[in-house]
N, C-alpha and C. Protein backbone atom coordinates (compact mmCIF):
# COMPACT_ATOMS: atom_id res chain seq x y z
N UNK A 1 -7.98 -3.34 19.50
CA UNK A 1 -8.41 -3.18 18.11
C UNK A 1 -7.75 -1.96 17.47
N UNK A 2 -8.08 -0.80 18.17
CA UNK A 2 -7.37 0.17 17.69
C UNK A 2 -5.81 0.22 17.15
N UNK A 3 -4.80 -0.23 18.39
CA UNK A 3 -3.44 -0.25 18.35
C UNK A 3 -3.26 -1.10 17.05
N UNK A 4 -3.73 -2.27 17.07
CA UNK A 4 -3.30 -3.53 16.18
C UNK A 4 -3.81 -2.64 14.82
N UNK A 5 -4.97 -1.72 14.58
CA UNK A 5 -5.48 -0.90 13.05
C UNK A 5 -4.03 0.14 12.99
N UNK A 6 -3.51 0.53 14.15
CA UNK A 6 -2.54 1.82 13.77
C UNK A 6 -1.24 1.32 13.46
N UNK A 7 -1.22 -0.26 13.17
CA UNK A 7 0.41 -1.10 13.15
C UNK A 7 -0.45 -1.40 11.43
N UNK A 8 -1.13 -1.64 11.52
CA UNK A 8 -1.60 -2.31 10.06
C UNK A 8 -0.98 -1.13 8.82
N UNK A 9 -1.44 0.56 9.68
CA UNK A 9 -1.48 1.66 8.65
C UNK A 9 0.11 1.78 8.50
N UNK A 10 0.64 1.49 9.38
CA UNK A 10 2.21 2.10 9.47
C UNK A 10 2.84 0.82 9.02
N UNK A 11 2.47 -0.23 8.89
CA UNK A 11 3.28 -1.47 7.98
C UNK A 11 3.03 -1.02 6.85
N UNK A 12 1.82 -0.41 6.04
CA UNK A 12 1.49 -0.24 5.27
C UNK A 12 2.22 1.20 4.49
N UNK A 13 2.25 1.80 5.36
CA UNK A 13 2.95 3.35 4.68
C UNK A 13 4.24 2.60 4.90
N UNK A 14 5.25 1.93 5.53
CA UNK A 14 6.74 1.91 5.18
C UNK A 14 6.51 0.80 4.15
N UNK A 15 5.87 -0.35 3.74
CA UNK A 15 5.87 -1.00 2.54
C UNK A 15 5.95 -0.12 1.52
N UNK A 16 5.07 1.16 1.31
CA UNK A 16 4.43 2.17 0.22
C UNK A 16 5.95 3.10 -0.03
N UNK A 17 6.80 3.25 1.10
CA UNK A 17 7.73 3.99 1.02
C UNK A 17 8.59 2.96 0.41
N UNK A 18 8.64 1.62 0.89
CA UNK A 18 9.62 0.69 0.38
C UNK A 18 9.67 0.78 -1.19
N UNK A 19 8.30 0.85 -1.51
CA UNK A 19 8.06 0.68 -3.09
C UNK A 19 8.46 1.73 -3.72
N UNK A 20 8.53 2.85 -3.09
CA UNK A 20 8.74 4.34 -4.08
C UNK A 20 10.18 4.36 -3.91
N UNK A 21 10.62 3.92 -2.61
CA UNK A 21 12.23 3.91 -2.67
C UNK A 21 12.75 3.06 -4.03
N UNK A 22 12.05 2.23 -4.02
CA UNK A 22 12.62 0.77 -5.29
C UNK A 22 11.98 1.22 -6.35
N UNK A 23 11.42 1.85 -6.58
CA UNK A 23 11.20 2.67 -7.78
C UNK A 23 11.92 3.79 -8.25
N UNK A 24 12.23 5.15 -7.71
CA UNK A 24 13.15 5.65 -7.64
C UNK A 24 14.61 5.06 -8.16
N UNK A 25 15.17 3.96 -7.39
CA UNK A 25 16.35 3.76 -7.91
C UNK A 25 16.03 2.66 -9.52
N UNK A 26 15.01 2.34 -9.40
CA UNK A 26 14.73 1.32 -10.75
C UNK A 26 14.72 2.44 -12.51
N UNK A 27 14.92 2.25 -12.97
CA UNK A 27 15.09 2.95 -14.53
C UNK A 27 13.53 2.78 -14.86
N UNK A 28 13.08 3.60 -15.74
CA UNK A 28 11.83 4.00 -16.07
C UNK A 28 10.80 3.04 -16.63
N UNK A 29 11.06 2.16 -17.43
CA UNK A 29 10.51 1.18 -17.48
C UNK A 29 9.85 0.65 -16.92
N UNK A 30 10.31 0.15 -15.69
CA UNK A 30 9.49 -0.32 -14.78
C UNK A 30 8.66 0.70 -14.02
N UNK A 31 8.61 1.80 -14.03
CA UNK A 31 7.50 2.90 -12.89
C UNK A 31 6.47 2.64 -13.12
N UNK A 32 5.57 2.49 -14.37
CA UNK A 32 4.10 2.37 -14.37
C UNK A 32 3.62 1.25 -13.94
N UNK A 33 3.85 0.11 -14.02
CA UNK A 33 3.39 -0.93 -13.86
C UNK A 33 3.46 -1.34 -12.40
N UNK A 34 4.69 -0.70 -11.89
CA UNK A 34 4.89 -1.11 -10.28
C UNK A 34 3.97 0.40 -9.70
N UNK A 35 3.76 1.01 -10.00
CA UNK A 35 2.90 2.38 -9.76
C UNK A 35 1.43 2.06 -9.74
N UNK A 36 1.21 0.99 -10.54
CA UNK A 36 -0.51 0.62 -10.86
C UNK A 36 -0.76 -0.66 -9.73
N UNK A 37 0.37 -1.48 -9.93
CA UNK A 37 0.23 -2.47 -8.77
C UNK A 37 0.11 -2.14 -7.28
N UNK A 38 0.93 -0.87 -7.05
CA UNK A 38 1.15 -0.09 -5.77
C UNK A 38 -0.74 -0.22 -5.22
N UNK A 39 -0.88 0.78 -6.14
CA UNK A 39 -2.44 1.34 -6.32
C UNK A 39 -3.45 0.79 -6.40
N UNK A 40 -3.07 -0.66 -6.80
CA UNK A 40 -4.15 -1.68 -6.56
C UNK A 40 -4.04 -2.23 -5.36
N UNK A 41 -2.99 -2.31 -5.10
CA UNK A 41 -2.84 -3.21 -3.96
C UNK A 41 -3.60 -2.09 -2.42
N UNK A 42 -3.36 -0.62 -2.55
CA UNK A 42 -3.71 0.31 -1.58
C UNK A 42 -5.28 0.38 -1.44
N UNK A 43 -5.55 -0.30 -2.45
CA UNK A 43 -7.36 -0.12 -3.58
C UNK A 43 -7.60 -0.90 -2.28
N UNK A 44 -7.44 -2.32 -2.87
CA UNK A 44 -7.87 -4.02 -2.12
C UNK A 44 -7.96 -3.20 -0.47
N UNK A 45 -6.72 -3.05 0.19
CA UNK A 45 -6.35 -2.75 1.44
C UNK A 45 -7.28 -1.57 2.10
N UNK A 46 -7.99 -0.96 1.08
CA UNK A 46 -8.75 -0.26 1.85
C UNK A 46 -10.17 -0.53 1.58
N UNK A 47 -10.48 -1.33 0.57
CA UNK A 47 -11.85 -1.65 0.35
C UNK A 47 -12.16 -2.89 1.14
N UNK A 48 -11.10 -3.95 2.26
CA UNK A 48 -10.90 -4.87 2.75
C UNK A 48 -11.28 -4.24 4.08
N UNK A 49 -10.63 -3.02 4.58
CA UNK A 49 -10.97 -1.97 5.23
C UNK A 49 -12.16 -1.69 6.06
N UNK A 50 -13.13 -1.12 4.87
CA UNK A 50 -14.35 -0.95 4.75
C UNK A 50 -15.20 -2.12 4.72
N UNK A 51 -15.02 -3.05 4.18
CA UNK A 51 -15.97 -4.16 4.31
C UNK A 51 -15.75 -4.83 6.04
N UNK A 52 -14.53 -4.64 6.43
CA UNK A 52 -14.43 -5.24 7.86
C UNK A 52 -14.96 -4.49 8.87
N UNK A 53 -15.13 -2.98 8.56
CA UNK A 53 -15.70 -2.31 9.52
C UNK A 53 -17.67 -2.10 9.40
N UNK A 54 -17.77 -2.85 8.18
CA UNK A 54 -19.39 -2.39 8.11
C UNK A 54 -19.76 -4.06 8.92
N UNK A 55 -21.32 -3.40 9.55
CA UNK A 55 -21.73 -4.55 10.88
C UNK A 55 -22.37 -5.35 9.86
């Protein structure tokens, strides 16, 4: 259980890096919206989180 939660966090931080990398090179326009989606999506992933760990 553990190992398989510490692959979940680290797929999750290089996706998060994937996104800031592709943001970074993207022109300004696009930052907020892929910045809010980021943030929702980190929202879901941890409130999915919490609901799986309560008995």
């Amino acid at each position: 259980m553990q190992s398989s939660n510490k692959d979940i966090h680290s797929a999750i931080r290089s996706k998060i890096k994937a996104i800031l990398l592709v943001i970074n090179r993207m022109s300004s326009p696009y930052f907020l919206p892929v910045l809010v989606y980021s943030l929702l999506l980190i929202l879901i992933y941890l409130i999915s989180i919490a609901l799986y760990h309560m008995p």
